[in-house]
Protein backbone atom coordinates (compact mmCIF):
# COMPACT_ATOMS: atom_id res chain seq x y z
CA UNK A 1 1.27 18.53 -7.93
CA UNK A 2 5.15 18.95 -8.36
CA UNK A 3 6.96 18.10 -11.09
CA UNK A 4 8.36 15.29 -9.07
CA UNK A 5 5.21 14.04 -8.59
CA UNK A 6 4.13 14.13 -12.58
CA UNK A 7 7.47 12.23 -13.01
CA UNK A 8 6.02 8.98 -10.96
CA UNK A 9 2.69 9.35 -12.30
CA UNK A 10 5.00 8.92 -15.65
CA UNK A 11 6.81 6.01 -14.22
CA UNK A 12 3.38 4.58 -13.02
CA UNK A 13 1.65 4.82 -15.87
CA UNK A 14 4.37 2.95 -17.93
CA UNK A 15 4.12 0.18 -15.47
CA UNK A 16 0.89 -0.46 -14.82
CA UNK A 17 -0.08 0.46 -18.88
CA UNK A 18 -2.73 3.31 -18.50
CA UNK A 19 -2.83 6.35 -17.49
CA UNK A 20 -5.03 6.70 -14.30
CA UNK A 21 -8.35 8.06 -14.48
CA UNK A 22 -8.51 9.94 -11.09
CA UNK A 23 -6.03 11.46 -9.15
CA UNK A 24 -5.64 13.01 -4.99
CA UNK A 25 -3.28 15.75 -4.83
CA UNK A 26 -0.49 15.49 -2.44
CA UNK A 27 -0.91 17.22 0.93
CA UNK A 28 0.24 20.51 0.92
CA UNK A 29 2.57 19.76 4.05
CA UNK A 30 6.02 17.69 3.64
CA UNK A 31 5.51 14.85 3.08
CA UNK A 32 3.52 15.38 0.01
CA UNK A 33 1.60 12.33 -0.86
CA UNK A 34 -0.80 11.77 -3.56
CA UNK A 35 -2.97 8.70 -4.61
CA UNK A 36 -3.73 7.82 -8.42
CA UNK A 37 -6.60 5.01 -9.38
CA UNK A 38 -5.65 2.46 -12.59
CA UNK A 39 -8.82 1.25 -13.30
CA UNK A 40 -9.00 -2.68 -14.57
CA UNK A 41 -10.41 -1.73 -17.82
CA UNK A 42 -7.46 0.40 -18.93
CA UNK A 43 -4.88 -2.03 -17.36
CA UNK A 44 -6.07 -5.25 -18.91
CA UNK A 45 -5.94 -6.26 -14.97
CA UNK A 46 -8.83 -8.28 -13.23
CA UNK A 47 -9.12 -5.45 -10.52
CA UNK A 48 -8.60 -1.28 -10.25
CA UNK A 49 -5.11 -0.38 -8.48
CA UNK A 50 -4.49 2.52 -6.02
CA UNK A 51 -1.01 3.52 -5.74
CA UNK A 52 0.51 6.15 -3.70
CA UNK A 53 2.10 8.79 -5.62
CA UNK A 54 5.55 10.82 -3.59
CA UNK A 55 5.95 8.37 -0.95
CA UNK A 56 9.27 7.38 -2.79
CA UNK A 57 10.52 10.82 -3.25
CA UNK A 58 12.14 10.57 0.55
CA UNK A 59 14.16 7.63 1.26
CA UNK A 60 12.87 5.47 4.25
CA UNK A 61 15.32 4.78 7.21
CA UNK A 62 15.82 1.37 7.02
CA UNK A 63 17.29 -0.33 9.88
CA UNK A 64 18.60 -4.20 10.93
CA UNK A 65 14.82 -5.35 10.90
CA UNK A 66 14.66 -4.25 7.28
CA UNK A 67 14.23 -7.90 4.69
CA UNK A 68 16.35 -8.33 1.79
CA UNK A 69 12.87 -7.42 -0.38
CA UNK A 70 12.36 -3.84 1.29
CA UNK A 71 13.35 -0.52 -0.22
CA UNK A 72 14.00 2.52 1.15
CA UNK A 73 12.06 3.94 -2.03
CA UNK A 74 8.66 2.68 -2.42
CA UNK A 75 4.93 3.14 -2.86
CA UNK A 76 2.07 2.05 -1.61
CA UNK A 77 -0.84 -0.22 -3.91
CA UNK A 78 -4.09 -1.37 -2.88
CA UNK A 79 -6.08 -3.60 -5.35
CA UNK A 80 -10.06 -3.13 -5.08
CA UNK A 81 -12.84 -4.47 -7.42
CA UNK A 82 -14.24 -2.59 -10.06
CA UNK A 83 -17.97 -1.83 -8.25
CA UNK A 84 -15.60 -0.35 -5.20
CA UNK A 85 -18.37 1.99 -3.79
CA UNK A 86 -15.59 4.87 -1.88
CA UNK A 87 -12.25 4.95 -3.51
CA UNK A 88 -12.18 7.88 -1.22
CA UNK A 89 -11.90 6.30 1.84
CA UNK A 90 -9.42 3.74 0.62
CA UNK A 91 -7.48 6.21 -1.04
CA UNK A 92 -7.05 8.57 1.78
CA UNK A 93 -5.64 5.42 3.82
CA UNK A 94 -3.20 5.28 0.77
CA UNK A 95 -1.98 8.14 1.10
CA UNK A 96 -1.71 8.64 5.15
CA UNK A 97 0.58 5.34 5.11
CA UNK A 98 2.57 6.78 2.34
CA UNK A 99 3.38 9.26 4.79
CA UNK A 100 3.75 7.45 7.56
CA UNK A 101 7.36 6.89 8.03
CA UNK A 102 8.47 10.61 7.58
CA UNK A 103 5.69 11.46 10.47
CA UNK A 104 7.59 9.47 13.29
CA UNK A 105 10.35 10.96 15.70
CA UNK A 106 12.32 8.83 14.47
CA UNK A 107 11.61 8.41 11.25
CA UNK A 108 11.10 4.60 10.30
CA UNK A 109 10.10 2.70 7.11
CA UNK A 110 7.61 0.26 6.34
CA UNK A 111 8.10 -3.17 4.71
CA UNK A 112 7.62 -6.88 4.78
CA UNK A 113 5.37 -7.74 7.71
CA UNK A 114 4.99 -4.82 9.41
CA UNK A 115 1.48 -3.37 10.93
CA UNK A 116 0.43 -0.46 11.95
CA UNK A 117 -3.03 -0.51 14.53
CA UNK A 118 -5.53 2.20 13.92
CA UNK A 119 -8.70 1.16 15.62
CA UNK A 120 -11.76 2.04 13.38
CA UNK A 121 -10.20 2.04 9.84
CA UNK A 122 -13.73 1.93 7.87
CA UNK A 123 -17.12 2.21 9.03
CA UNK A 124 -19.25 -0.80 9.56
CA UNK A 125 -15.82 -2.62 9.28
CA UNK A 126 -13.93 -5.38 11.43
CA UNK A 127 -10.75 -4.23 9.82
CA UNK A 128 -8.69 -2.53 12.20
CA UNK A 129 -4.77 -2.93 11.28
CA UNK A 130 -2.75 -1.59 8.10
CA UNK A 131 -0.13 -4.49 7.14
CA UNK A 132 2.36 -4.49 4.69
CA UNK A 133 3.61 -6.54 2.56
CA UNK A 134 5.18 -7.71 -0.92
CA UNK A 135 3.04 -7.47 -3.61
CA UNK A 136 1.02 -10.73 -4.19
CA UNK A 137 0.72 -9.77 -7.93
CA UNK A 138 4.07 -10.52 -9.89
CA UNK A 139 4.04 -8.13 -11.76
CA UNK A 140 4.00 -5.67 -8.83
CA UNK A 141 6.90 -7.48 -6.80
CA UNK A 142 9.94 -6.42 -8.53
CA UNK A 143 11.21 -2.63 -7.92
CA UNK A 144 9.15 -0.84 -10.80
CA UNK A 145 11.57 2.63 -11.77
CA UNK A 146 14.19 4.67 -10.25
CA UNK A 147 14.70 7.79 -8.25
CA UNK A 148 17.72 9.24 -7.97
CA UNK A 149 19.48 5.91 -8.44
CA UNK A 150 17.66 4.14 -5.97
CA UNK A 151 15.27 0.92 -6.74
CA UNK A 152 11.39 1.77 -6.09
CA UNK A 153 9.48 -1.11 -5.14
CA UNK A 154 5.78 -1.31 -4.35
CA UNK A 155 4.38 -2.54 -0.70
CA UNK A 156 1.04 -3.47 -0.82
CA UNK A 157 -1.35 -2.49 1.80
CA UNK A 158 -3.75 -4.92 3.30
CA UNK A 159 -6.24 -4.85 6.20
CA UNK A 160 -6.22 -7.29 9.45
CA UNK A 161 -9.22 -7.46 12.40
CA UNK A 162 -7.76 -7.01 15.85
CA UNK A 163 -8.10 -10.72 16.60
CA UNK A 164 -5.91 -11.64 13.60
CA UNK A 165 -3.39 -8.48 14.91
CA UNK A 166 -3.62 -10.41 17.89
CA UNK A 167 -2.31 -13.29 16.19
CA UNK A 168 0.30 -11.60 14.23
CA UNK A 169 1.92 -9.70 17.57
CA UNK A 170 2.05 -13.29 19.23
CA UNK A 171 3.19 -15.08 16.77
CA UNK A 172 4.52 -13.24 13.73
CA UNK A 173 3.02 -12.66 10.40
CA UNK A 174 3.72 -16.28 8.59
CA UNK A 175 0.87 -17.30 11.06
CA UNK A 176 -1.15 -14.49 9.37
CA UNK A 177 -0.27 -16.04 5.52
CA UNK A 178 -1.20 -19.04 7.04
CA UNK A 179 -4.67 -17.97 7.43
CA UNK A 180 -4.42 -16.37 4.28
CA UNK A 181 -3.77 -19.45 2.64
CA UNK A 182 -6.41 -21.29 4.35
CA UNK A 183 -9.02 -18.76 3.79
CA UNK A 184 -7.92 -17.82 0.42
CA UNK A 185 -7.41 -14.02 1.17
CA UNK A 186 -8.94 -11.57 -2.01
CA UNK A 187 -6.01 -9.96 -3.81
CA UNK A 188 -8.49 -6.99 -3.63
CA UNK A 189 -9.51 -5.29 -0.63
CA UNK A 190 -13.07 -6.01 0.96
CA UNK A 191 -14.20 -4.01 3.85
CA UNK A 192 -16.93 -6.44 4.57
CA UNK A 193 -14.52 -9.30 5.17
CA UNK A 194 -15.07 -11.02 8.34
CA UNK A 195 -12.69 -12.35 10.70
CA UNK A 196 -10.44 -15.40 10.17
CA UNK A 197 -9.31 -15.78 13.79
């Protein structure tokens, strides 16, 4: 853990009001991405957070696709309830999408809308698909600190099936808040979550 690193963890702890109770180191090759757990109970929030910590220590290339919400500093929060059985599992997911961008020739950035399709993301799961998007909690949609001038803002990670990436690919992801809507989508993540397509 770099002092860079301890510096967001900082920043993160004055935004989400507690310090977190466990941490993942970042991986020892560039880029070095960690993952930090605010449980509810320390926040005063109804659910735990996950938040990436170092994706926002290397600026994402944004291009003409990028929304007026993304920023090329950011990291990446997942909100799971309290009796979450493998932070683990979810947290390792953090952490490889924090990384994402850097890993592609070229590199890229992720923001508003985007998905990324992984096949089998956790077992016994329909969940398939990483999308991104704003933060559904308010408090989490507004940039949250600064590095090196820039604004760092936080993307939250959800989960889609392949029948609702399906959807998304044909015809874009306002269909897929659509079904949230409908459905009422859990801020927090559930593995278990079936299909809405």
């Amino acid at each position: 853990m770099t002092g860079q690193h301890l510096n967001i963890i900082t920043h993160l702890t004055t935004h989400f009001g507690a310090t977190p109770t466990l941490l993942w180191d970042p991986n020892d090759e560039d880029p070095q991405v960690g993952c930090a757990y605010f449980p509810a109970e320390k926040t005063g929030r109804p659910w735990g957070t996950l938040c990436s910590v170092g994706m926002s220590l290397t600026p994402m290339v944004l291009d003409e696709h990028a929304e007026d919400t993304d920023t090329k500093r950011a990291e990446i929060v997942v909100y799971v309830k309290e009796d979450e059985p493998d932070l683990d599992d979810i947290a390792n997911k953090v952490r490889w999408a924090g990384a994402f961008p850097f890993l592609q020739e070229p590199q890229t950035f992720l923001g508003w809308g985007h998905t990324v399709h992984l096949h089998d993301l956790f077992r016994d799961s329909e969940l398939t698909t990483l999308l991104t998007l704003s933060s559904i909690v308010t408090a989490d949609n507004e940039p949250a600190f600064q590095i090196e001038g820039d604004d760092v803002g936080f993307i939250w990670l959800t989960f889609l099936t392949d029948a609702e990436y399906a959807l998304k690919k044909e015809q874009g992801v306002n269909a897929i808040l659509d079904l949230f809507g409908e459905h009422q989508h859990p801020v927090t993540f559930d593995r278990s979550r079936k299909s809405y397509v």
